[in-house]
N, C-alpha and C. Protein backbone atom coordinates (compact mmCIF):
# COMPACT_ATOMS: atom_id res chain seq x y z
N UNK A 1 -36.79 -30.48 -33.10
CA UNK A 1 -35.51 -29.79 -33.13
C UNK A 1 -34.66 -30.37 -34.26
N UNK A 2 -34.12 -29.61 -35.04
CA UNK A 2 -33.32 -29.95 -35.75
C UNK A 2 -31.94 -30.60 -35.70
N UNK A 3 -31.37 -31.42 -36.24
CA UNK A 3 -30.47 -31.87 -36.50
C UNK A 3 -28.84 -30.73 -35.93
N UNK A 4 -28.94 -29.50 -37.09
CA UNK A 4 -28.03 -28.43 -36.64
C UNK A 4 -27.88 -28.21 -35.39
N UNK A 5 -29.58 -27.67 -34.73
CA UNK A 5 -29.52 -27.11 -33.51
C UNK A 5 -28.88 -27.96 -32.26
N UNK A 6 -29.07 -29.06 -32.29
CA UNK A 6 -29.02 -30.06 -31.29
C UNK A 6 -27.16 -30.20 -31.78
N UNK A 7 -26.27 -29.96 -32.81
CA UNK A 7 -25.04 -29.98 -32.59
C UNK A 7 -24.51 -28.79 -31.69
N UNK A 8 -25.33 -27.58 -31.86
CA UNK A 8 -24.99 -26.10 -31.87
C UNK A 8 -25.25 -25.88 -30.14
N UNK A 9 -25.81 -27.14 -29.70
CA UNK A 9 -26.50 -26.86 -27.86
C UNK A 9 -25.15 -27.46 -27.64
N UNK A 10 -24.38 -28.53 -28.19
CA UNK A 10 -23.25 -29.27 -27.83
C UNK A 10 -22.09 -28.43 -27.51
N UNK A 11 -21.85 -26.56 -28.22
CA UNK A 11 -20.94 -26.35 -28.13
C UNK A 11 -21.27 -25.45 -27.15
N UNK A 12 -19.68 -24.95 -26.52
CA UNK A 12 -20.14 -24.08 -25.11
C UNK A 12 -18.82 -23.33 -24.92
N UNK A 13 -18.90 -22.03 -24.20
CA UNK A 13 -17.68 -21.63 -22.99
C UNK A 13 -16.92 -22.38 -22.24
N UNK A 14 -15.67 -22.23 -22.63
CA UNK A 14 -15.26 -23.31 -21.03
C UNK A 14 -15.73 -22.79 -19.73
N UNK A 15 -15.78 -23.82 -19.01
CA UNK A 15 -15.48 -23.76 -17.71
C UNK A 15 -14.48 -23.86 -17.12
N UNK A 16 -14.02 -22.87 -16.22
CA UNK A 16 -12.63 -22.78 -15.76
C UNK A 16 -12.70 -23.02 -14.10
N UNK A 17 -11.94 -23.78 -13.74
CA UNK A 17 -11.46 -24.41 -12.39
C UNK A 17 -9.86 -23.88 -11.87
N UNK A 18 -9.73 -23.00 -10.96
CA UNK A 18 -8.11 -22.49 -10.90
C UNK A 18 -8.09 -23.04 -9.18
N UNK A 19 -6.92 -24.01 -8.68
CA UNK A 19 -6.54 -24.42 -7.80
C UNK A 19 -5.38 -24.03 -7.47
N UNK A 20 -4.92 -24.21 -5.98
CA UNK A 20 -3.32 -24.08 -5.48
C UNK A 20 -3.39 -25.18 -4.55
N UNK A 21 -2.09 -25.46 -4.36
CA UNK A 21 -1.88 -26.75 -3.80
C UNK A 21 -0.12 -26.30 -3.07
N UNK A 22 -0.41 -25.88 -1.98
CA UNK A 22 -1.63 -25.95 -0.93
C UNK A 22 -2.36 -25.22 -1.09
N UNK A 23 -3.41 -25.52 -0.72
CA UNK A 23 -4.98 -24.56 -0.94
C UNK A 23 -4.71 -23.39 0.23
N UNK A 24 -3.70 -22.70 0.02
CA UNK A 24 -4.12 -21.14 0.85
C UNK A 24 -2.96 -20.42 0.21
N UNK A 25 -3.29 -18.93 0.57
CA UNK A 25 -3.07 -17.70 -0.16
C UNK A 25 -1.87 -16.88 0.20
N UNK A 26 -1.47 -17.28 1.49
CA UNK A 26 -0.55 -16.31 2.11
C UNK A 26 0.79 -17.23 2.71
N UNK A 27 1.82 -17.09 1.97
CA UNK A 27 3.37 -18.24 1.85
C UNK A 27 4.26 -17.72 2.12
N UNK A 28 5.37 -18.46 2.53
CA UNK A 28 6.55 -17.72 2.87
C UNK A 28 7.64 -18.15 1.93
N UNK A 29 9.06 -17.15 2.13
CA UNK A 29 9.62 -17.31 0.70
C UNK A 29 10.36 -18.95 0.90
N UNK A 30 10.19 -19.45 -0.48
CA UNK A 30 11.33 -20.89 -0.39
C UNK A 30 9.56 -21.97 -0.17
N UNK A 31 8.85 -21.72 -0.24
CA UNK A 31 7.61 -22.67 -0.37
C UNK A 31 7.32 -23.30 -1.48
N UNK A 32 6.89 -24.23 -1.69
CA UNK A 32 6.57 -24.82 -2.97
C UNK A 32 4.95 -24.68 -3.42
N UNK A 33 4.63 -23.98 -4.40
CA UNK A 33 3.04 -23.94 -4.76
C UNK A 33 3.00 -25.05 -5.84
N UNK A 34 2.24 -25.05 -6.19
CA UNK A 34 1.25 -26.09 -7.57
C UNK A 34 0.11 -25.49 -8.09
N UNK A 35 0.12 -24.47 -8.80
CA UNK A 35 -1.17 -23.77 -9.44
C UNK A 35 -1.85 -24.61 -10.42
N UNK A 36 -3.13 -24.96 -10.25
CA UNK A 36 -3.86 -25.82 -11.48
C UNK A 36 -5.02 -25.45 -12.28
N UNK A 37 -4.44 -25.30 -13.16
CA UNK A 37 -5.85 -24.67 -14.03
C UNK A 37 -6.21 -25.95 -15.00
N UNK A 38 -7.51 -26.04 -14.96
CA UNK A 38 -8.21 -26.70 -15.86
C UNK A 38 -9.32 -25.81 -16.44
N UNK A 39 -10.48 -26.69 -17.48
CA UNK A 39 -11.10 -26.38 -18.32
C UNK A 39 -11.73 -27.29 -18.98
N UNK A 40 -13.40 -27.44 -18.92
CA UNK A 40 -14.10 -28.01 -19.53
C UNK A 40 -15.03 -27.41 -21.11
N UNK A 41 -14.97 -27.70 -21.78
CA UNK A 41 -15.90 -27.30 -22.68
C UNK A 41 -16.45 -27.63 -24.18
N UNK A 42 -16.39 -27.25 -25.01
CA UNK A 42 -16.76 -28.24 -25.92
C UNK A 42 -16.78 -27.04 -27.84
N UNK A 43 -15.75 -26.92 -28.53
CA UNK A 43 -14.25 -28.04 -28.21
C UNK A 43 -13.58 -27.43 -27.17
N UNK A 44 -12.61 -28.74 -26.95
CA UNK A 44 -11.73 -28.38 -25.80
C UNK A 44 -11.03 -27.34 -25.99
N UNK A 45 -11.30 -26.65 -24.53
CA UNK A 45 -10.09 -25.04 -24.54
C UNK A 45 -8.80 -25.19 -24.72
N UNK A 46 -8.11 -24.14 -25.09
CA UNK A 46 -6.88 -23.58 -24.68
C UNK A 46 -6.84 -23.57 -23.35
N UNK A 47 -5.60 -23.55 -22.92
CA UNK A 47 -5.55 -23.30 -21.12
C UNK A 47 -4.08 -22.69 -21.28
N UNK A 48 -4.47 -20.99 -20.55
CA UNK A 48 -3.08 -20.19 -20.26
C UNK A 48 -3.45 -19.66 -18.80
N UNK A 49 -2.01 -20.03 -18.80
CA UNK A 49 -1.93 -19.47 -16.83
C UNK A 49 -0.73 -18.04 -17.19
N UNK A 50 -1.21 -16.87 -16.47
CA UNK A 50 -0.56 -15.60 -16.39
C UNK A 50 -0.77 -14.90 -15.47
N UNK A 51 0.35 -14.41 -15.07
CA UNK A 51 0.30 -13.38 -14.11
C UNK A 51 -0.52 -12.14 -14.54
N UNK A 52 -1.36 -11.23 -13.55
CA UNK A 52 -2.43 -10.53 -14.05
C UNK A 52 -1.46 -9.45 -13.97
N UNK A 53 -0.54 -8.51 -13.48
CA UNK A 53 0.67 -7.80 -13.67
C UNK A 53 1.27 -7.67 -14.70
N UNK A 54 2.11 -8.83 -15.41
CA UNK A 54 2.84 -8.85 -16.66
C UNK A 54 2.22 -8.94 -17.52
N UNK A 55 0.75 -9.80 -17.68
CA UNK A 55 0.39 -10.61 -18.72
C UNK A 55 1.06 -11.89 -18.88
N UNK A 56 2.40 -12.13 -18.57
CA UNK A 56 3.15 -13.13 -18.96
C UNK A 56 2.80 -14.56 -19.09
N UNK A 57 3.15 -15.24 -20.08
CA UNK A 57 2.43 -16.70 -19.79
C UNK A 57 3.58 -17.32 -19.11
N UNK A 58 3.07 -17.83 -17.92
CA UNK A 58 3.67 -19.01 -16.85
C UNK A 58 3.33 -20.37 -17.82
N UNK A 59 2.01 -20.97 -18.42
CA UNK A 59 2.07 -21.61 -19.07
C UNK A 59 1.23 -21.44 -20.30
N UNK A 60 1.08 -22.73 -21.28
CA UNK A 60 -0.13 -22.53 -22.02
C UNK A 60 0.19 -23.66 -22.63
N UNK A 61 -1.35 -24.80 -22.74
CA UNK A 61 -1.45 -25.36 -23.44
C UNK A 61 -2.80 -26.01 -24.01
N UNK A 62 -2.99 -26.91 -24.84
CA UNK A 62 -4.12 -27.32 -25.70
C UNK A 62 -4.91 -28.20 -25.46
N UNK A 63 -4.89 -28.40 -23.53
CA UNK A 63 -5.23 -29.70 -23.12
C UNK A 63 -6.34 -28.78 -22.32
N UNK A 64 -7.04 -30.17 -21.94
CA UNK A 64 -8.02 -29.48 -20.25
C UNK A 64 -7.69 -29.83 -18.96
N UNK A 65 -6.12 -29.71 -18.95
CA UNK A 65 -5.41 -29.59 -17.99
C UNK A 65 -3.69 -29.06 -17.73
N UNK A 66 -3.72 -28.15 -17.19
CA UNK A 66 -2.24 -27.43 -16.56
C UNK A 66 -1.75 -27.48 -15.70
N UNK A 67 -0.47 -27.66 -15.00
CA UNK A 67 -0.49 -27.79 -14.00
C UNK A 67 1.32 -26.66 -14.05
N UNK A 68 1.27 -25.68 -12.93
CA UNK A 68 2.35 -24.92 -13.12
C UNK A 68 2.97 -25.14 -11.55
N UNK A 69 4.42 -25.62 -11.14
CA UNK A 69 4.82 -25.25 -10.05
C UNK A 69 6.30 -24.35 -9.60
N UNK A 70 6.29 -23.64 -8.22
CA UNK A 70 6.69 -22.57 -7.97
C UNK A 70 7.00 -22.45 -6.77
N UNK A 71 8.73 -22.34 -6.74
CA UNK A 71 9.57 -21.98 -5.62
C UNK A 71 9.51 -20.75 -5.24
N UNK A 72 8.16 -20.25 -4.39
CA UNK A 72 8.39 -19.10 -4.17
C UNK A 72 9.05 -17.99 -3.31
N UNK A 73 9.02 -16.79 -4.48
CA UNK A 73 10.29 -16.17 -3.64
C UNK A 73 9.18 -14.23 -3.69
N UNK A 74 10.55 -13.63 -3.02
CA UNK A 74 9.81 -12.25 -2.81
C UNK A 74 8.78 -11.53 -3.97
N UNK A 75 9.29 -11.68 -5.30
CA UNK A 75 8.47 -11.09 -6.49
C UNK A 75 7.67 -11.49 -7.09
N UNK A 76 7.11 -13.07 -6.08
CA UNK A 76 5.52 -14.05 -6.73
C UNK A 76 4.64 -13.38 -6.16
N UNK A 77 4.68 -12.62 -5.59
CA UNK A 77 3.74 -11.98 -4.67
C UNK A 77 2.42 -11.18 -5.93
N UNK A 78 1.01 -11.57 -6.11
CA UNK A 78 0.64 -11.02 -6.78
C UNK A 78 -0.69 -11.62 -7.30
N UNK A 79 -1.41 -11.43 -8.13
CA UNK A 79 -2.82 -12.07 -9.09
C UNK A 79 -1.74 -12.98 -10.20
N UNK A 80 -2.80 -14.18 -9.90
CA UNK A 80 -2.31 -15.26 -10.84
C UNK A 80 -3.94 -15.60 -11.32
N UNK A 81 -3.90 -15.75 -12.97
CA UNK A 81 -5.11 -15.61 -14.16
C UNK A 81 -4.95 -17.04 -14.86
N UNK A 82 -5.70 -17.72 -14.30
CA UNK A 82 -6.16 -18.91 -15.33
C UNK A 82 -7.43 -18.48 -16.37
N UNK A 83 -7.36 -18.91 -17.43
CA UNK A 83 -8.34 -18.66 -18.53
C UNK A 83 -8.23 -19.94 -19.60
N UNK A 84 -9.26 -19.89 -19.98
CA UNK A 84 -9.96 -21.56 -21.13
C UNK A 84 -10.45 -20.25 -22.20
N UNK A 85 -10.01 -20.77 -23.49
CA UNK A 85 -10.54 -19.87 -24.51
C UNK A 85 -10.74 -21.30 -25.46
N UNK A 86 -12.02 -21.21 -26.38
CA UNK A 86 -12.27 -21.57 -27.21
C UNK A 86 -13.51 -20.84 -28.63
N UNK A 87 -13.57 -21.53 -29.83
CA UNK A 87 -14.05 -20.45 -30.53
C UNK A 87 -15.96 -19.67 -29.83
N UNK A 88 -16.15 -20.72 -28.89
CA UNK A 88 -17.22 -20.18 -28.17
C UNK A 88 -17.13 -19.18 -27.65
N UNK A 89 -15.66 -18.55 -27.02
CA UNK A 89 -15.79 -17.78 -25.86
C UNK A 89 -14.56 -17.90 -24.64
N UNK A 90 -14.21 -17.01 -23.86
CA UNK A 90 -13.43 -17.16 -22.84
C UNK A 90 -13.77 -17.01 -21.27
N UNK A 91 -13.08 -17.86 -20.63
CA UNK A 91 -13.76 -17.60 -19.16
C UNK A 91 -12.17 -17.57 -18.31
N UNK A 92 -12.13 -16.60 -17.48
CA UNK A 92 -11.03 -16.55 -16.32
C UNK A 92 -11.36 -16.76 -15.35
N UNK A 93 -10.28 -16.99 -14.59
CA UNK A 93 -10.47 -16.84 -12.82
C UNK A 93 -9.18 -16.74 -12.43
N UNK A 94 -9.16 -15.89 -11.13
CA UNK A 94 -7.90 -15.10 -10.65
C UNK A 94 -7.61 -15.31 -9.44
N UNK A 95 -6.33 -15.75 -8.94
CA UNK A 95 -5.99 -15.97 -7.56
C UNK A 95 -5.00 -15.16 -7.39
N UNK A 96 -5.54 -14.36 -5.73
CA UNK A 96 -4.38 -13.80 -5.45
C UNK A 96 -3.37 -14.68 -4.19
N UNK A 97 -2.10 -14.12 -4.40
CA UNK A 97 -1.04 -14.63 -3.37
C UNK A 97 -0.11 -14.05 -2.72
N UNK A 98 0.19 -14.19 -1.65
CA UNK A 98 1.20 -13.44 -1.20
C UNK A 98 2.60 -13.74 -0.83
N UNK A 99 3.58 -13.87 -0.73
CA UNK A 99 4.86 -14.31 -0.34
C UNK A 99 5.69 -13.58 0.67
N UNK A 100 5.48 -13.67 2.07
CA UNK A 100 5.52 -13.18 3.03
C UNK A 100 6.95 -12.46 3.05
N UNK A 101 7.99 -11.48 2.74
CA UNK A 101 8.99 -11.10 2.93
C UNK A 101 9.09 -9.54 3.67
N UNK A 102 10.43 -9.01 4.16
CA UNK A 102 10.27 -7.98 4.40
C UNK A 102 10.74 -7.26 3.63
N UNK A 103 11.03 -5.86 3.44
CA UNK A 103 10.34 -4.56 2.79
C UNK A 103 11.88 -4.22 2.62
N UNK A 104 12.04 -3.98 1.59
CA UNK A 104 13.40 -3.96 0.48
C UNK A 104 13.22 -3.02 -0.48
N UNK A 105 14.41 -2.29 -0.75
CA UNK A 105 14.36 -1.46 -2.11
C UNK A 105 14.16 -2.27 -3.24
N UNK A 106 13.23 -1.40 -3.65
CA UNK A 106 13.11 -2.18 -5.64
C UNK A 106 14.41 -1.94 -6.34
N UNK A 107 14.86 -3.18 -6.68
CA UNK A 107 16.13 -3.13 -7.72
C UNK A 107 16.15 -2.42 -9.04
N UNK A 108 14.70 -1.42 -9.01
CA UNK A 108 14.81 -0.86 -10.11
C UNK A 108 15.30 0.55 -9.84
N UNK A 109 15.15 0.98 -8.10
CA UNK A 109 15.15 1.83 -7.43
C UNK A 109 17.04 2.57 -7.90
N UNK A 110 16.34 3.72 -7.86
CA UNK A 110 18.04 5.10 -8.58
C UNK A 110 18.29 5.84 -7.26
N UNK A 111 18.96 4.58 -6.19
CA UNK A 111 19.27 5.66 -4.79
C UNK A 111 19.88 6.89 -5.09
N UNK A 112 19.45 7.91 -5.00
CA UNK A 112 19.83 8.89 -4.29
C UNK A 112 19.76 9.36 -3.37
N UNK A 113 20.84 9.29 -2.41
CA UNK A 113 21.02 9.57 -0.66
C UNK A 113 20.96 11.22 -0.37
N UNK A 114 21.36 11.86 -1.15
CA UNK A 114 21.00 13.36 -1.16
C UNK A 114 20.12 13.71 -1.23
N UNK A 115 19.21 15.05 -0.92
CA UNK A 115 18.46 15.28 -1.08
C UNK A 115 18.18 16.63 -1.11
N UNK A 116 18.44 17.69 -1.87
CA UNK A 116 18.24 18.85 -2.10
C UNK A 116 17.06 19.55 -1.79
N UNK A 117 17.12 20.75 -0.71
CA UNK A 117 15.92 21.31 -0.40
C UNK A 117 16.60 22.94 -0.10
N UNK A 118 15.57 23.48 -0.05
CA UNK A 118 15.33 25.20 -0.03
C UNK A 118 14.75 25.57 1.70
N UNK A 119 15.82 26.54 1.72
CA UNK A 119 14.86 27.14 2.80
C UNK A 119 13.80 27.87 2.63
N UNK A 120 12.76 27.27 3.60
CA UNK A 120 11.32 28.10 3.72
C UNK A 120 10.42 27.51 2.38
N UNK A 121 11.20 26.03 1.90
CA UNK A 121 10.23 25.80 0.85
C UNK A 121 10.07 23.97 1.41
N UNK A 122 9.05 23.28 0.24
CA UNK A 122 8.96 22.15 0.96
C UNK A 122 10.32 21.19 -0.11
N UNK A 123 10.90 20.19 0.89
CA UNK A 123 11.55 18.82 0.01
C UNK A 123 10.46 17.59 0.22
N UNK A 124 10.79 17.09 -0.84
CA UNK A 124 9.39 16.03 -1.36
C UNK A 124 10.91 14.87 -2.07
N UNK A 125 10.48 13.69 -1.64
CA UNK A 125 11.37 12.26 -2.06
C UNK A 125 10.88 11.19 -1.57
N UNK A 126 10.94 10.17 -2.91
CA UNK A 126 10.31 8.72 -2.42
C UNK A 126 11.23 7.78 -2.75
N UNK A 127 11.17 6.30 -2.24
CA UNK A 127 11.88 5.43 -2.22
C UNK A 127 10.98 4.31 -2.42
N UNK A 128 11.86 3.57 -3.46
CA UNK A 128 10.75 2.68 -4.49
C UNK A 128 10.97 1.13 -3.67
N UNK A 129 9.55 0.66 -3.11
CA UNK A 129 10.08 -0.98 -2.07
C UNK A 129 9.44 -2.41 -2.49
N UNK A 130 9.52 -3.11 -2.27
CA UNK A 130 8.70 -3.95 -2.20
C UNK A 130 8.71 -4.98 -1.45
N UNK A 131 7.35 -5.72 -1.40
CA UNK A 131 7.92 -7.06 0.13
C UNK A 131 5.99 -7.30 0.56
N UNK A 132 5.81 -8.13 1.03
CA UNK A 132 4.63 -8.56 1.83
C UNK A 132 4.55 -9.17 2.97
N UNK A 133 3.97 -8.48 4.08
CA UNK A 133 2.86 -7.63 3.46
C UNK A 133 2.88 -5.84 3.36
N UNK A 134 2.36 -5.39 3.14
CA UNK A 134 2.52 -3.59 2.90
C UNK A 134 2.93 -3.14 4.61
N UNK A 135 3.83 -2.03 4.48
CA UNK A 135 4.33 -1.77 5.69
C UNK A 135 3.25 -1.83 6.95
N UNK A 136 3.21 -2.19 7.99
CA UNK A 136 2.69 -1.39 9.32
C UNK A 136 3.46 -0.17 9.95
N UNK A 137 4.43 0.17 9.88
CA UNK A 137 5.18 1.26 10.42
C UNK A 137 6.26 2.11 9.80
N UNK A 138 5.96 3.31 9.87
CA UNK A 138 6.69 4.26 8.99
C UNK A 138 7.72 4.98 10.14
N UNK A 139 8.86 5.03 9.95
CA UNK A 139 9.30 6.11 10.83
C UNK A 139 10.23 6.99 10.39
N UNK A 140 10.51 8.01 10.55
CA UNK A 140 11.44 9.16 10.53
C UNK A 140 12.51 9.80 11.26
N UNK A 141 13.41 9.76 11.47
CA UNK A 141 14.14 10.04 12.24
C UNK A 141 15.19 10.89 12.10
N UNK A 142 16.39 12.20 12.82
CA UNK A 142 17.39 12.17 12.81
C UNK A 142 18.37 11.56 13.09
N UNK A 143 19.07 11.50 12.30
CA UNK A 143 20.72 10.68 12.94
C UNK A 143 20.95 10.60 14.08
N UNK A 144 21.37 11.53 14.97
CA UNK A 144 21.57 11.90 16.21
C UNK A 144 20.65 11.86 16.99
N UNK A 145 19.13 11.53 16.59
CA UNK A 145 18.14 12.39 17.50
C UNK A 145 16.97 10.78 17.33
N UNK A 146 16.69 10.43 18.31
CA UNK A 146 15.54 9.12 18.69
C UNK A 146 14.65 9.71 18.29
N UNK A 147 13.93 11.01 18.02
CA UNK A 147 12.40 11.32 18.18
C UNK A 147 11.71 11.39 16.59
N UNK A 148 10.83 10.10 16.70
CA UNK A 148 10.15 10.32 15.14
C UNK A 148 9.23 11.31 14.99
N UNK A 149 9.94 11.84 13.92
CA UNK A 149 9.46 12.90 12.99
C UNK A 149 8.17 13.31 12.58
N UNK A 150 7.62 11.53 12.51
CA UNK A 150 6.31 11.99 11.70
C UNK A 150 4.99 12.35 12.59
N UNK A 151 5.29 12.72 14.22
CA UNK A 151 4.00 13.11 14.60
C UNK A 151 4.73 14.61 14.25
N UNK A 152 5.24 15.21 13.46
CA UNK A 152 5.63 16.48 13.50
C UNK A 152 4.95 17.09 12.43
N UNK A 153 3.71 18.17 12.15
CA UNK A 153 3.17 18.72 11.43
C UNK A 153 4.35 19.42 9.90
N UNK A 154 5.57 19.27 10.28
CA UNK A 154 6.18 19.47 8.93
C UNK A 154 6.53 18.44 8.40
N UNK A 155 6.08 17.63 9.06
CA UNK A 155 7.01 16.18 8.43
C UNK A 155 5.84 15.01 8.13
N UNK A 156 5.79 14.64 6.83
CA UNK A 156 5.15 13.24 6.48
C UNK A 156 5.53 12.00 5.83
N UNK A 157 5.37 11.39 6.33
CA UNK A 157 5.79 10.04 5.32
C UNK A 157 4.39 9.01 4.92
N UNK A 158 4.36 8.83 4.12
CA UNK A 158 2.85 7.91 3.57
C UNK A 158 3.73 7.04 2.29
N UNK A 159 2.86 5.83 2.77
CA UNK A 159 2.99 4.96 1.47
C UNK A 159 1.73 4.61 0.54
N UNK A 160 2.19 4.03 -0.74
CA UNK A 160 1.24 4.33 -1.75
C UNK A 160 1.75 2.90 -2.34
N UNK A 161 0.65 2.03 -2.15
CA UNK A 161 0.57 0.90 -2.64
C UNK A 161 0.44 0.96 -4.35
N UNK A 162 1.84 -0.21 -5.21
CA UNK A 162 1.41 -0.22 -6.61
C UNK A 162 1.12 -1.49 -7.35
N UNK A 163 1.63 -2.10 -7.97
CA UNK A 163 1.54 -3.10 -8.61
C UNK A 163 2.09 -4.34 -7.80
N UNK A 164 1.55 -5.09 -6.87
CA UNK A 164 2.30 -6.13 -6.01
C UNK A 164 2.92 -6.80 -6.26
N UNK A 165 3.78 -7.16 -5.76
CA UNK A 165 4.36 -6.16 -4.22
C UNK A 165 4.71 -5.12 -4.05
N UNK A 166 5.06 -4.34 -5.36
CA UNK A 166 5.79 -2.99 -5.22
C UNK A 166 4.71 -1.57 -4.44
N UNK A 167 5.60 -1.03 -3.86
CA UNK A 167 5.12 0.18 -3.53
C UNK A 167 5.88 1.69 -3.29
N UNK A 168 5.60 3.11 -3.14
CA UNK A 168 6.52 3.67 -2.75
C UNK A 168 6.13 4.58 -1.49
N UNK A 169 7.11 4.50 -1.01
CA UNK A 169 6.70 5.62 0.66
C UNK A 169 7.77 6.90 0.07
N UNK A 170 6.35 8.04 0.36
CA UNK A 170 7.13 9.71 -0.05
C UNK A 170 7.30 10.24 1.11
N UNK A 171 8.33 10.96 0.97
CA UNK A 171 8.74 11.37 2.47
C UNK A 171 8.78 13.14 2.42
N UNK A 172 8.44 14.11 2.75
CA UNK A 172 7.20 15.63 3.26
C UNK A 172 8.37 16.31 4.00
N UNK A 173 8.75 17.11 3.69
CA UNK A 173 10.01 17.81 4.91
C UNK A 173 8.87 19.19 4.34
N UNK A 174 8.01 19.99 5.05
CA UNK A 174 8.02 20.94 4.79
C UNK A 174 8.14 22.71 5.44
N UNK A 175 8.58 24.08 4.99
CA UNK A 175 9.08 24.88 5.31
C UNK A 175 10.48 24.85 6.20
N UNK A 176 10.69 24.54 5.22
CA UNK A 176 12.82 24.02 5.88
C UNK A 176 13.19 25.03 6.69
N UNK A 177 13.88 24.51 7.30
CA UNK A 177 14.68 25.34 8.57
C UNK A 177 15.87 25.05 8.33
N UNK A 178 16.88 26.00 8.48
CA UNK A 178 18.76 25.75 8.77
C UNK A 178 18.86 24.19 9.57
N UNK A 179 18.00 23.83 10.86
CA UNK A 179 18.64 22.69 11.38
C UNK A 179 17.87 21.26 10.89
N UNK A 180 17.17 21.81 9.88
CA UNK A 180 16.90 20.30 8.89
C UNK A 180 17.74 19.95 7.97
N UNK A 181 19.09 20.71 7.80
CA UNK A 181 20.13 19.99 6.80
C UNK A 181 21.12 18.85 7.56
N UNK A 182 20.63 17.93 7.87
CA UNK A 182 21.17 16.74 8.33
C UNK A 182 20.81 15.41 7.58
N UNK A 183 21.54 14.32 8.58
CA UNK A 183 21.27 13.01 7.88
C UNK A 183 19.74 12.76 8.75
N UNK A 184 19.31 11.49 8.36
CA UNK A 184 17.94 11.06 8.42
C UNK A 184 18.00 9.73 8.13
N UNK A 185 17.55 8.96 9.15
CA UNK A 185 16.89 7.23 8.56
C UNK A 185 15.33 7.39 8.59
N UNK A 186 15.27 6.52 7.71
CA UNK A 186 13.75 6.34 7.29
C UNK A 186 13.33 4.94 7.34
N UNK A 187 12.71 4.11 8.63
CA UNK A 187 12.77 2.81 8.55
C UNK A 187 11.00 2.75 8.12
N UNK A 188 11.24 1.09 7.58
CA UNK A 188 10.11 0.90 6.98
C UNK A 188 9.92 -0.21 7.27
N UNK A 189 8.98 -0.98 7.94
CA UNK A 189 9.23 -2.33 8.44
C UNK A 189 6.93 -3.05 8.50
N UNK A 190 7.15 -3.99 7.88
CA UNK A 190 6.09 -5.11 8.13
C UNK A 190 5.67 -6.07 8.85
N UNK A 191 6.66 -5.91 9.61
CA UNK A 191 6.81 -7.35 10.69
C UNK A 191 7.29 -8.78 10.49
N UNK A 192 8.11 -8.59 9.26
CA UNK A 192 8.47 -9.62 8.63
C UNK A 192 10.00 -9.46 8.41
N UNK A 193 10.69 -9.97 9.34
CA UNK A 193 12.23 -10.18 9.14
C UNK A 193 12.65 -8.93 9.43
N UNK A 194 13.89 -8.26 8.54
CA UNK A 194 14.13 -7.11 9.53
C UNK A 194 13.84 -5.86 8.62
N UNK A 195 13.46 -4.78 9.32
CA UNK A 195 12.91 -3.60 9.09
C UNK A 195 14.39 -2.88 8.03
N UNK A 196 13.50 -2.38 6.46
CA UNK A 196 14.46 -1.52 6.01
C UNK A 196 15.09 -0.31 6.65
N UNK A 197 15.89 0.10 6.61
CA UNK A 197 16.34 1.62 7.46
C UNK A 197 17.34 1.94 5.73
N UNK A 198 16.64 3.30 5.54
CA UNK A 198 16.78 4.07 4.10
C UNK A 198 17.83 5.55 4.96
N UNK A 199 18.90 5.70 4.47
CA UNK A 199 19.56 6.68 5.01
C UNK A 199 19.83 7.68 4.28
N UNK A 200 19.38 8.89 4.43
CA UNK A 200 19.69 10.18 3.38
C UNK A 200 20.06 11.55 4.15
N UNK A 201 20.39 12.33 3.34
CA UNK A 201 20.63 13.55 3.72
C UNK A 201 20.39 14.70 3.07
N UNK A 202 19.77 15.82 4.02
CA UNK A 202 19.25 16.78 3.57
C UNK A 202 20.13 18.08 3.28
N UNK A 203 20.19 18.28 2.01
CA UNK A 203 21.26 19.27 1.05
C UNK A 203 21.21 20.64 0.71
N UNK A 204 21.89 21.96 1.24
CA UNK A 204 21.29 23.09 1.55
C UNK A 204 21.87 23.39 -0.26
């Protein structure tokens, strides 16, 4: 074997090692994590820690070791991406996490409490949330009236999981009637602290 070859076996991919400390996945808000990414390889990697969502770098540096920590709160909720890059090659690994809160409008969310609909046609409206873990219970209701809506063949509500934590629940009024122009809560609850209740009204 040659001289070259035997430098050329020396170089390699990192190896990537991604830890949390504490070693488990599912936290509540105000916890303290310690994400650790390392990296072996030859030359030594880069080491960037990012959220798999933003891309964003949480950290990055030129060592074969990182260490990132984190007061977590409702919007850590998500894939966290350690990766080792060197001119060999790149290697990741991805942890997911959750941050246990309950189910809140997204602050990006454009309430509108009105809701404009047609008689004899369908109204269709969603409300933008987020929180972990994804709802267990959807309900519908009138103002005045205890009886949820949604075992009612005109009426649906479904949620649609997006980028975590965020999600949105659409809410189905269909073939309107004169006595569907009322108010309406729409609670949305996970079992975690207290259940959103979304209040709107239906606009002839």
């Amino acid at each position: 074997m040659s001289e070259l070859s035997r430098i050329e076996m020396l170089h390699d991919v990192p190896e990537v090692i991604f830890t949390l400390d504490p070693a488990q996945t599912t936290f509540s808000k105000g916890d303290n994590l310690e994400l650790k990414c390392s990296g072996q390889g030859n030359p030594d990697p880069t080491l960037n820690l990012t959220t798999q969502e933003t891309s964003e770098d949480l950290s990055y540096v030129q060592t074969t070791e990182l260490t990132h920590t984190l007061t977590l709160d409702c919007m850590d909720t998500g894939v966290y991406v350690c990766s080792g890059q060197n001119n060999q090659g790149t290697n990741k690994t991805e942890i997911s996490i959750g941050v246990r809160c309950p189910q809140q409008l997204s602050p990006l969310f454009n309430s509108k409490p009105q809701v404009d609909a047609v008689i004899r046609e369908t109204a269709k409206f969603g409300i933008e949330i987020y929180g972990f873990p994804e709802p267990s219970t959807l309900t519908l209701q009138k103002t005045d009236d205890d009886t949820d809506l949604t075992s009612s063949p005109r009426h649906s509500v479904q949620y649609t999981a997006g980028v975590a934590p965020f999600g949105v629940v659409n809410v189905t009024i269909s073939d309107v009637v004169e006595a569907d122009y009322t108010n309406y809560t729409l609670t949305v609850d996970n079992g975690v602290g207290n259940a959103l209740n979304y209040t709107f009204y239906l606009n002839q």
